[in-house]
PDB file of N, CA and C in Angstrom:
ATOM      1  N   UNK A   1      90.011 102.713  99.262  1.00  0.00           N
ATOM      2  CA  UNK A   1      91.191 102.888  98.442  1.00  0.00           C
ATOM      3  C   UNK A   1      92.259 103.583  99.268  1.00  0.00           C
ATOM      4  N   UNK A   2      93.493 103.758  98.616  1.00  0.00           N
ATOM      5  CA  UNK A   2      94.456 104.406  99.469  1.00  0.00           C
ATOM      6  C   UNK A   2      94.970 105.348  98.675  1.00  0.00           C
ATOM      7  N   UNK A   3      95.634 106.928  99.073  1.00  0.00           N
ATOM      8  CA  UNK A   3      96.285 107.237  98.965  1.00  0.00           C
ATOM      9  C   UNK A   3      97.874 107.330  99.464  1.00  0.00           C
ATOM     10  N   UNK A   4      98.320 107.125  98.254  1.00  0.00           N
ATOM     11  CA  UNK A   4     100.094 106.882  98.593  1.00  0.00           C
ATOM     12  C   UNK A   4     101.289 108.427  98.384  1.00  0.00           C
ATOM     13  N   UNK A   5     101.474 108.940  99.554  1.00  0.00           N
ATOM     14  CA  UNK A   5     102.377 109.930  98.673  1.00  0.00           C
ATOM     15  C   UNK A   5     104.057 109.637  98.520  1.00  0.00           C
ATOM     16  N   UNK A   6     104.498 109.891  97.551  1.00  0.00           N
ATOM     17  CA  UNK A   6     106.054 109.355  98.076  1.00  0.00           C
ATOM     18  C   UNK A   6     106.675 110.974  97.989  1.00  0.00           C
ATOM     19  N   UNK A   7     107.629 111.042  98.942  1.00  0.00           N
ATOM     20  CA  UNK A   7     108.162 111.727  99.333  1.00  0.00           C
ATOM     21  C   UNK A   7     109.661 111.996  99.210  1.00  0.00           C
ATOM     22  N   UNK A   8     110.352 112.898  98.463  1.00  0.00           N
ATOM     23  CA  UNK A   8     112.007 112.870  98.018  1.00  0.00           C
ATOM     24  C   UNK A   8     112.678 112.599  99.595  1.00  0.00           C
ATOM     25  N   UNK A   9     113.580 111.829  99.770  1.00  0.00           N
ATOM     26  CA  UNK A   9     114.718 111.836 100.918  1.00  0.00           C
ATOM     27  C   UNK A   9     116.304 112.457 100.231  1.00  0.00           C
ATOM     28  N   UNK A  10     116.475 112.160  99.243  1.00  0.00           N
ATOM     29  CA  UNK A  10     117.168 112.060  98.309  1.00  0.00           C
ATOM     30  C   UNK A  10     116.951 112.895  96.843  1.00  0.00           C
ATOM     31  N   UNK A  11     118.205 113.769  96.969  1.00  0.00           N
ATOM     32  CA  UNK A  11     118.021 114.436  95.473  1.00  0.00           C
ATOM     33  C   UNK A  11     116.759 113.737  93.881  1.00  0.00           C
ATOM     34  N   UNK A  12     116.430 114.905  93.343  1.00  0.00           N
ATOM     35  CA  UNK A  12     115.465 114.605  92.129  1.00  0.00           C
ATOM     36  C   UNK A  12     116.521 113.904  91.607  1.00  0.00           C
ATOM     37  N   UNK A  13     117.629 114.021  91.098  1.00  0.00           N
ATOM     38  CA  UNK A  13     118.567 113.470  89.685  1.00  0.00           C
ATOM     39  C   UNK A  13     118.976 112.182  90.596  1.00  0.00           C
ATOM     40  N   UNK A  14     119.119 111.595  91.874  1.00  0.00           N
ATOM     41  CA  UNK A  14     118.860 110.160  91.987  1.00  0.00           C
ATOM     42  C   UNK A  14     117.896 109.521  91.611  1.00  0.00           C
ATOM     43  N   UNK A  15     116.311 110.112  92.145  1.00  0.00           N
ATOM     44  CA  UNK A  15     115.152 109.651  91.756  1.00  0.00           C
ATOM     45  C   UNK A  15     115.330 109.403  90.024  1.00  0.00           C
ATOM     46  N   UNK A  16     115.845 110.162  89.573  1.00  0.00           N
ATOM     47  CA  UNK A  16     115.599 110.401  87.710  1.00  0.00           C
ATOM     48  C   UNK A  16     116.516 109.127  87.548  1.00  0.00           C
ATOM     49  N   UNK A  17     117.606 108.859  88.292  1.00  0.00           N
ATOM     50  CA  UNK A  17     118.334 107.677  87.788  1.00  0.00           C
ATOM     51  C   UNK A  17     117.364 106.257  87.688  1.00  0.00           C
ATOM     52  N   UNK A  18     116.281 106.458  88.718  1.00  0.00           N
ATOM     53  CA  UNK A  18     115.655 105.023  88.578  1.00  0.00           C
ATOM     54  C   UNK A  18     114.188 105.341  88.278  1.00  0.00           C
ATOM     55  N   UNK A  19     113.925 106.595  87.253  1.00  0.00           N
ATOM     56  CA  UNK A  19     112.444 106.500  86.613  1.00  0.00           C
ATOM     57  C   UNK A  19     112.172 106.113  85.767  1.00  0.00           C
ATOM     58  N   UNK A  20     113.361 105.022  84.848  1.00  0.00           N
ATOM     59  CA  UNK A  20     112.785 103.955  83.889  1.00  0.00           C
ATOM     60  C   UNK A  20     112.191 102.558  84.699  1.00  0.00           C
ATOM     61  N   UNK A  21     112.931 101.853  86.093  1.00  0.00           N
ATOM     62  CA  UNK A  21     112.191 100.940  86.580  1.00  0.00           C
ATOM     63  C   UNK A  21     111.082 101.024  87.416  1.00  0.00           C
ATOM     64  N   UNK A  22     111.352 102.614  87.929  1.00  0.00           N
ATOM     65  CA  UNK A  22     109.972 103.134  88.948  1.00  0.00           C
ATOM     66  C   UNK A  22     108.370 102.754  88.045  1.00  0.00           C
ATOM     67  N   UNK A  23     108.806 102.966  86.637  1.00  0.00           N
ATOM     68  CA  UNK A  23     107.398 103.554  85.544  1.00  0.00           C
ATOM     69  C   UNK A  23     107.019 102.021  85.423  1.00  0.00           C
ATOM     70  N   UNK A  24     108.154 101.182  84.881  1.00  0.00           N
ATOM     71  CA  UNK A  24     107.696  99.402  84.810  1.00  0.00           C
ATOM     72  C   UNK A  24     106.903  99.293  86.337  1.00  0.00           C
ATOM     73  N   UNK A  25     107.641  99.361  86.940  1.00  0.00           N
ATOM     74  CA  UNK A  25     106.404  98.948  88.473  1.00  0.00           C
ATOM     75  C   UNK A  25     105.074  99.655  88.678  1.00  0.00           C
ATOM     76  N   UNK A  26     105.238 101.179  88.293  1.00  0.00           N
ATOM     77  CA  UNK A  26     103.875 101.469  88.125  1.00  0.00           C
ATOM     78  C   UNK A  26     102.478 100.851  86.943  1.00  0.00           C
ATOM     79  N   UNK A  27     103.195 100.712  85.783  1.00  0.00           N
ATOM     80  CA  UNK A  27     103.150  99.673  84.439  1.00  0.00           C
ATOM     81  C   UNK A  27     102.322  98.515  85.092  1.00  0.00           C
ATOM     82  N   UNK A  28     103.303  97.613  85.575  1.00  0.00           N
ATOM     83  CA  UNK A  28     102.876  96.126  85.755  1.00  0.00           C
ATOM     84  C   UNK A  28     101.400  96.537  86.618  1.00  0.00           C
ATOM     85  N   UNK A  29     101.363  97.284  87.850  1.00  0.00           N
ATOM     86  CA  UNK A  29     100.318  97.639  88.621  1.00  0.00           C
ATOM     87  C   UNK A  29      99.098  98.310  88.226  1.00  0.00           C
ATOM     88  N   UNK A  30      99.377  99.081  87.105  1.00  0.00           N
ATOM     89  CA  UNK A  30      98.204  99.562  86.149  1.00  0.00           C
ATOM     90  C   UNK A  30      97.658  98.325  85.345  1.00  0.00           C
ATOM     91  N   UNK A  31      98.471  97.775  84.898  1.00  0.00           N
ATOM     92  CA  UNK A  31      97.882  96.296  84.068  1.00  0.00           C
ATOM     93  C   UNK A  31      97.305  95.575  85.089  1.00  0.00           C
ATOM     94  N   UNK A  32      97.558  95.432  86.283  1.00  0.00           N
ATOM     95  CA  UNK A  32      96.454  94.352  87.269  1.00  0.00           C
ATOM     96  C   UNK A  32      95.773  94.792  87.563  1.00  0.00           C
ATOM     97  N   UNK A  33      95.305  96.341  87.394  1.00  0.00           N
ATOM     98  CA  UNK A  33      94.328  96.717  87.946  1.00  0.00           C
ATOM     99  C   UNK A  33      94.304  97.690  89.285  1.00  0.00           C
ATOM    100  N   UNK A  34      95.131  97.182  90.119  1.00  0.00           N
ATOM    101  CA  UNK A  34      95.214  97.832  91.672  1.00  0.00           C
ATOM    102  C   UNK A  34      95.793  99.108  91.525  1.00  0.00           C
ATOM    103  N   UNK A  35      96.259  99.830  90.651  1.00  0.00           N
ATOM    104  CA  UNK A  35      96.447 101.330  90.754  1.00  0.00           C
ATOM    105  C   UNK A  35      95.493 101.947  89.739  1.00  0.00           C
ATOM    106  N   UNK A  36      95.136 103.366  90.359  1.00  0.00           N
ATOM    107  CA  UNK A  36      94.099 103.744  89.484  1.00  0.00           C
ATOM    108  C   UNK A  36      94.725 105.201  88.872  1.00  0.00           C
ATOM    109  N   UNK A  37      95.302 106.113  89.943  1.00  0.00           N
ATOM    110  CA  UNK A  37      96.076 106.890  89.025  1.00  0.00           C
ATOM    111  C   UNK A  37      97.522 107.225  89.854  1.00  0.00           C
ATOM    112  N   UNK A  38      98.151 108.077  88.893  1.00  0.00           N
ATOM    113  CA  UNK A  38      99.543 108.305  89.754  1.00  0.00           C
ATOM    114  C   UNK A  38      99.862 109.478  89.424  1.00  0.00           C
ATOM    115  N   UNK A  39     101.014 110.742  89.946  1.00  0.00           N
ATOM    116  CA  UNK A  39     101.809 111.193  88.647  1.00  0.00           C
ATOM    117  C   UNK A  39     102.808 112.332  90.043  1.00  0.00           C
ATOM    118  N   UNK A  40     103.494 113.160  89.230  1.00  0.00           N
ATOM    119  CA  UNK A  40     104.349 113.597  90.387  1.00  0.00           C
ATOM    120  C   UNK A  40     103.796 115.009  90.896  1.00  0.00           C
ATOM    121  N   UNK A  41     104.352 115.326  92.140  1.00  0.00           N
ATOM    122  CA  UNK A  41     104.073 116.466  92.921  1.00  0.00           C
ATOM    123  C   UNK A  41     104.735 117.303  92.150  1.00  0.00           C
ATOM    124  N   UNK A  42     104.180 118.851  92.113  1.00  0.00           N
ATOM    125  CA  UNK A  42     104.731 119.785  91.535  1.00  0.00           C
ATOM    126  C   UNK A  42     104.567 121.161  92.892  1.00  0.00           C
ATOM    127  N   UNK A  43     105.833 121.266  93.218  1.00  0.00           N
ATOM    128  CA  UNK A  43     106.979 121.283  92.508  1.00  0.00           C
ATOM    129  C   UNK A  43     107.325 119.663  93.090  1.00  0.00           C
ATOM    130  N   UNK A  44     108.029 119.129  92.327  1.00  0.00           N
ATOM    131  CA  UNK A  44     108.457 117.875  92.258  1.00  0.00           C
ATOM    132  C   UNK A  44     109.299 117.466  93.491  1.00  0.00           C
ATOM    133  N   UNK A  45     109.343 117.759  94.324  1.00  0.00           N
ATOM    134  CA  UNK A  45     109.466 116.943  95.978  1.00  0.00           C
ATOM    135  C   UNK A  45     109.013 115.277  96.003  1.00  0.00           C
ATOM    136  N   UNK A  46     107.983 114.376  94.765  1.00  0.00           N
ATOM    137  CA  UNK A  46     107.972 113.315  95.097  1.00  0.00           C
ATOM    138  C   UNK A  46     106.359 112.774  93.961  1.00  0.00           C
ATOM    139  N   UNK A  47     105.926 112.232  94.567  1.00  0.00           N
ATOM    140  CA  UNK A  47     104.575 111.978  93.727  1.00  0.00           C
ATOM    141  C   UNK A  47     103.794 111.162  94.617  1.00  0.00           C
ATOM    142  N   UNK A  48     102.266 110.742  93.871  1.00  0.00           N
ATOM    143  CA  UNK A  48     101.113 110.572  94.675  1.00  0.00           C
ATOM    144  C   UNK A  48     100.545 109.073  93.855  1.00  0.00           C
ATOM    145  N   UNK A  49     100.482 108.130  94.383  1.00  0.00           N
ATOM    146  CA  UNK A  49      99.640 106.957  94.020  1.00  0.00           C
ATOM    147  C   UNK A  49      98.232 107.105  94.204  1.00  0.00           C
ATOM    148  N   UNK A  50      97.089 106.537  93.742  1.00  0.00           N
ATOM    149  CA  UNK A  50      95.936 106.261  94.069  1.00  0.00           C
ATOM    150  C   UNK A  50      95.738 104.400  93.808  1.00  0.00           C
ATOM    151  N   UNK A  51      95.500 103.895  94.658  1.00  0.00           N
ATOM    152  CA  UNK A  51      95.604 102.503  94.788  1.00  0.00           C
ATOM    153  C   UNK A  51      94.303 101.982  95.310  1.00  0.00           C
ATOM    154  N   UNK A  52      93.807 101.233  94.675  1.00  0.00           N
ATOM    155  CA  UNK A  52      92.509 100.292  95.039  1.00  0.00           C
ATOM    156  C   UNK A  52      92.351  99.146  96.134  1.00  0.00           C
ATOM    157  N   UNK A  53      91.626  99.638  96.978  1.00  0.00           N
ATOM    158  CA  UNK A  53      91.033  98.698  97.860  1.00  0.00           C
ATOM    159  C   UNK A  53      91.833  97.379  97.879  1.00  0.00           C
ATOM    160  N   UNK A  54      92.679  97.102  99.192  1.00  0.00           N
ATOM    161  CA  UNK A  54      93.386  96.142  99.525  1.00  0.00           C
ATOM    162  C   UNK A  54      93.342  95.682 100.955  1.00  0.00           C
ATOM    163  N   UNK A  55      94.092  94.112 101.353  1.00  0.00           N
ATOM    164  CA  UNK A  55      94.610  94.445 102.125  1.00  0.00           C
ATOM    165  C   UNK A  55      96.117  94.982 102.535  1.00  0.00           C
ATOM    166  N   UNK A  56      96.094  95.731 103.575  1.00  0.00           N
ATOM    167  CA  UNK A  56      97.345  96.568 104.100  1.00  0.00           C
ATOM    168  C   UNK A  56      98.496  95.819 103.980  1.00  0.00           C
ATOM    169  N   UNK A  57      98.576  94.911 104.287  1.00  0.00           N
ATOM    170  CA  UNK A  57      99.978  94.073 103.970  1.00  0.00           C
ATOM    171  C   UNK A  57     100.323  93.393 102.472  1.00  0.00           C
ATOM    172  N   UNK A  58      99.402  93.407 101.350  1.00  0.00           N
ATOM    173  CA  UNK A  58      99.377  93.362 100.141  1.00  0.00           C
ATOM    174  C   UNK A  58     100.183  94.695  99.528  1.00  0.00           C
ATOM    175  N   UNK A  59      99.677  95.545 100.069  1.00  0.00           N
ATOM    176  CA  UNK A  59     100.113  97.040  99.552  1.00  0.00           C
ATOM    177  C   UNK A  59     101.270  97.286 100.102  1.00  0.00           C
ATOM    178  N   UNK A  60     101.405  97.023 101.040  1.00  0.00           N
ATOM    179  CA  UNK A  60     103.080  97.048 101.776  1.00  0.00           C
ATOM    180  C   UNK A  60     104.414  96.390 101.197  1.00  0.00           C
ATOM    181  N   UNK A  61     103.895  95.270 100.411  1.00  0.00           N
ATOM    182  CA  UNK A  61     104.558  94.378  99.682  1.00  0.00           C
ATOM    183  C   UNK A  61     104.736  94.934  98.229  1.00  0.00           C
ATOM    184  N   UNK A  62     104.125  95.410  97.427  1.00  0.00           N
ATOM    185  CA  UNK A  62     103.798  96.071  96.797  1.00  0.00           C
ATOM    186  C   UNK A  62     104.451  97.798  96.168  1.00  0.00           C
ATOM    187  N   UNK A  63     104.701  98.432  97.361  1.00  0.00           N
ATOM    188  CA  UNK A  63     105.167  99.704  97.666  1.00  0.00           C
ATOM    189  C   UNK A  63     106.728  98.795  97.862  1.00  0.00           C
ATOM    190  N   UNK A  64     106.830  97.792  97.952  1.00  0.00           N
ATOM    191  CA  UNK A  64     108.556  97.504  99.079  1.00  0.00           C
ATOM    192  C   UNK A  64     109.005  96.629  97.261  1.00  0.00           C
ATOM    193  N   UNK A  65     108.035  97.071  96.190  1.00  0.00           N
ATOM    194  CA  UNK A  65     109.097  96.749  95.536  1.00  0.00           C
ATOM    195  C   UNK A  65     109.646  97.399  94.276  1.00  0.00           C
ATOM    196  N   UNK A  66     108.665  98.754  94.591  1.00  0.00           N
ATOM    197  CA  UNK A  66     109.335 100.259  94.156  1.00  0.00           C
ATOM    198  C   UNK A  66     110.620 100.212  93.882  1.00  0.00           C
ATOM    199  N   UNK A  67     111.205 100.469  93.217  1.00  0.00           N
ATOM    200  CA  UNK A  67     112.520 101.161  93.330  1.00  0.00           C
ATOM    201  C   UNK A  67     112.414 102.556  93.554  1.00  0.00           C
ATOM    202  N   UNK A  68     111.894 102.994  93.732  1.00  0.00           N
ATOM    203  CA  UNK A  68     111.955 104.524  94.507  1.00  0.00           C
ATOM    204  C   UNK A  68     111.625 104.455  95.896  1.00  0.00           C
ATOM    205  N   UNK A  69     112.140 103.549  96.844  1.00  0.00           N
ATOM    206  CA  UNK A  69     112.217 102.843  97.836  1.00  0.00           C
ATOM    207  C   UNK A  69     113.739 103.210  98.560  1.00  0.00           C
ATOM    208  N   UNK A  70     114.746 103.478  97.588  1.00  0.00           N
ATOM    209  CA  UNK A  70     115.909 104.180  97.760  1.00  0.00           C
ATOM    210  C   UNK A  70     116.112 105.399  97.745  1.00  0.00           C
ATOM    211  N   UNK A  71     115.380 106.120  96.920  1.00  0.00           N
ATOM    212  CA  UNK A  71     115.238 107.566  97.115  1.00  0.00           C
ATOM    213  C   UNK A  71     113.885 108.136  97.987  1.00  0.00           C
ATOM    214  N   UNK A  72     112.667 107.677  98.560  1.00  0.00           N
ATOM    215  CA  UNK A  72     111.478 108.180  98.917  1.00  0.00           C
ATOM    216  C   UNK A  72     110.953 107.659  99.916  1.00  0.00           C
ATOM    217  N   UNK A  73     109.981 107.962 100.728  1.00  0.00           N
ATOM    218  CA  UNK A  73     109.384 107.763 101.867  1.00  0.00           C
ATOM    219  C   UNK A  73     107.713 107.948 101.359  1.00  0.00           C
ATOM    220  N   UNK A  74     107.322 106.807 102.442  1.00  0.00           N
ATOM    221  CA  UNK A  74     106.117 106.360 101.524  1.00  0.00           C
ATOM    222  C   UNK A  74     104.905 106.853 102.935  1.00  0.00           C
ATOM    223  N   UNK A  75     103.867 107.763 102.387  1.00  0.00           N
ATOM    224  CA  UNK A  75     103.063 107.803 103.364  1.00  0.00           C
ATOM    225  C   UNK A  75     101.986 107.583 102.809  1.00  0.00           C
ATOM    226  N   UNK A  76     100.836 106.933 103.517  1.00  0.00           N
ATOM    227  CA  UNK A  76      99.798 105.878 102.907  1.00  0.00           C
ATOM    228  C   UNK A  76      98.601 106.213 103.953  1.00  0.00           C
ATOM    229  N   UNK A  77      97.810 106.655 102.951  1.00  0.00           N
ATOM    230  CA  UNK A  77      96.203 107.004 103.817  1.00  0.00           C
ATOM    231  C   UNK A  77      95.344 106.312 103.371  1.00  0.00           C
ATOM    232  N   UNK A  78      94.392 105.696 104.301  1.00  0.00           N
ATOM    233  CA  UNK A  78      92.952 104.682 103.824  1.00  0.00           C
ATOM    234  C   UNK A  78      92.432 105.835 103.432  1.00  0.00           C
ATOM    235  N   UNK A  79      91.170 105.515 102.327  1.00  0.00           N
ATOM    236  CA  UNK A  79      90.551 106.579 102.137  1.00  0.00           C
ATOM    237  C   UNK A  79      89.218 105.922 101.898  1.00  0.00           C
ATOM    238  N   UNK A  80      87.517 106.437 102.648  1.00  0.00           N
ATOM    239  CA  UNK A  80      86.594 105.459 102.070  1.00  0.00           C
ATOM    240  C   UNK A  80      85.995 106.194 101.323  1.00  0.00           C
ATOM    241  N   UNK A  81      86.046 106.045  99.850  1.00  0.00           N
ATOM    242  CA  UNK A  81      85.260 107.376  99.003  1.00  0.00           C
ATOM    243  C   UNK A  81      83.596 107.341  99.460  1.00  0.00           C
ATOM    244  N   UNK A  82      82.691 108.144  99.976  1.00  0.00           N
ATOM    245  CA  UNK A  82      81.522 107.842 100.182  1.00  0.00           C
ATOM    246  C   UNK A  82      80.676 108.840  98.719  1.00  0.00           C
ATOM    247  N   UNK A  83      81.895 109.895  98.407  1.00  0.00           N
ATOM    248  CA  UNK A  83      80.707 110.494  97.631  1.00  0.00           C
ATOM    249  C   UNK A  83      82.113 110.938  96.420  1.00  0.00           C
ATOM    250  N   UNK A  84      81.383 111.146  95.126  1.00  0.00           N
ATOM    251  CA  UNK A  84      82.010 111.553  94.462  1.00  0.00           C
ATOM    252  C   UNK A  84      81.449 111.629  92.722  1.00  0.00           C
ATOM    253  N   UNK A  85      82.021 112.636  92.414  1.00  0.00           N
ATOM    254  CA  UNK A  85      81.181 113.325  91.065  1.00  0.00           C
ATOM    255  C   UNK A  85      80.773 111.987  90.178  1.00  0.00           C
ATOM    256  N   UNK A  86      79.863 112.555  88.920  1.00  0.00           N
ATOM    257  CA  UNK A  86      79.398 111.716  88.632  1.00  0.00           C
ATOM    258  C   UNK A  86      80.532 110.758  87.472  1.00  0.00           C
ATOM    259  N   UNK A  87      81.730 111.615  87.430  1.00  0.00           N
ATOM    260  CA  UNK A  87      82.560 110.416  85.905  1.00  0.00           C
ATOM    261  C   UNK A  87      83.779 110.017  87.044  1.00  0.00           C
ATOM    262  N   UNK A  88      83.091 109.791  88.303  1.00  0.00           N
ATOM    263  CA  UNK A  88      84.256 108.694  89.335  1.00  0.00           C
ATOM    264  C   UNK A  88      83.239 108.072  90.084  1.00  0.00           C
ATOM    265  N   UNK A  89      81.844 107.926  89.846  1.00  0.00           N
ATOM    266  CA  UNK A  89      81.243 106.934  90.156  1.00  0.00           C
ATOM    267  C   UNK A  89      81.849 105.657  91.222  1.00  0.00           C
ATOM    268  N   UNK A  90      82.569 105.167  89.950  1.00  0.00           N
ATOM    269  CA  UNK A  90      83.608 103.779  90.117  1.00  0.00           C
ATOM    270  C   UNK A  90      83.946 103.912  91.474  1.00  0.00           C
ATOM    271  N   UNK A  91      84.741 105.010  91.966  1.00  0.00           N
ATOM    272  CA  UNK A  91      85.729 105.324  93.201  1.00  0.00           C
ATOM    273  C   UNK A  91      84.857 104.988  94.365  1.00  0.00           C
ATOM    274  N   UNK A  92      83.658 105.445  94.125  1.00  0.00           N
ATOM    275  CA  UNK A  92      82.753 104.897  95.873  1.00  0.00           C
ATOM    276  C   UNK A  92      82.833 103.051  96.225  1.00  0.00           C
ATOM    277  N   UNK A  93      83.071 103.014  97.231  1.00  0.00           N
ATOM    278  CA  UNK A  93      83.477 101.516  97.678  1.00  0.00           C
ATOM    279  C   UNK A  93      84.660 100.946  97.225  1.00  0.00           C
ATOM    280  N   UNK A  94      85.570 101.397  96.566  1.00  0.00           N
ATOM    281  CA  UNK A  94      87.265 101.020  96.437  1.00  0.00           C
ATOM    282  C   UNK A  94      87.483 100.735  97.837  1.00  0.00           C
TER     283      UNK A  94
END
């Protein structure tokens, strides 16, 4: 799986201008499945994706159609869960 962090470049009250289409893109991606959780950094500098097992250029495509693509910088870590409590089961092999 990956972790995604996005990162402010750009004032919060730009970001706030586009967190009604940011939430639809997170939306549509929760309905297919490929995101598992999300929500913002506190103090609010940006927020954190958790994204399911892909390939890298799927997710690239994906992230590029954010609209918080204008305000944020996207840093993206593979992650291979090998171990993890027992009510994230699920997460090993993402």
């Amino acid at each position: 799986m990956y972790v995604v962090y996005l990162n402010y470049f750009r004032p919060a009250e730009e970001a706030d201008a586009l967190l009604a289409p940011h939430i639809e893109w997170l939306d549509r991606y929760f309905d297919s499945g490929d995101f598992i959780a999300a929500g913002r950094k506190d103090p609010r500098t940006g927020g954190m994706v958790l994204v399911k097992e892909m390939d890298r250029a799927r997710l690239d495509t994906i992230l590029a159609e954010d609209p918080f693509v204008a305000v944020a910088h996207y840093n993206v870590t593979k992650v291979n869960v090998t171990r993890a409590a027992e009510a994230f089961e699920g997460l090993k092999g993402i």
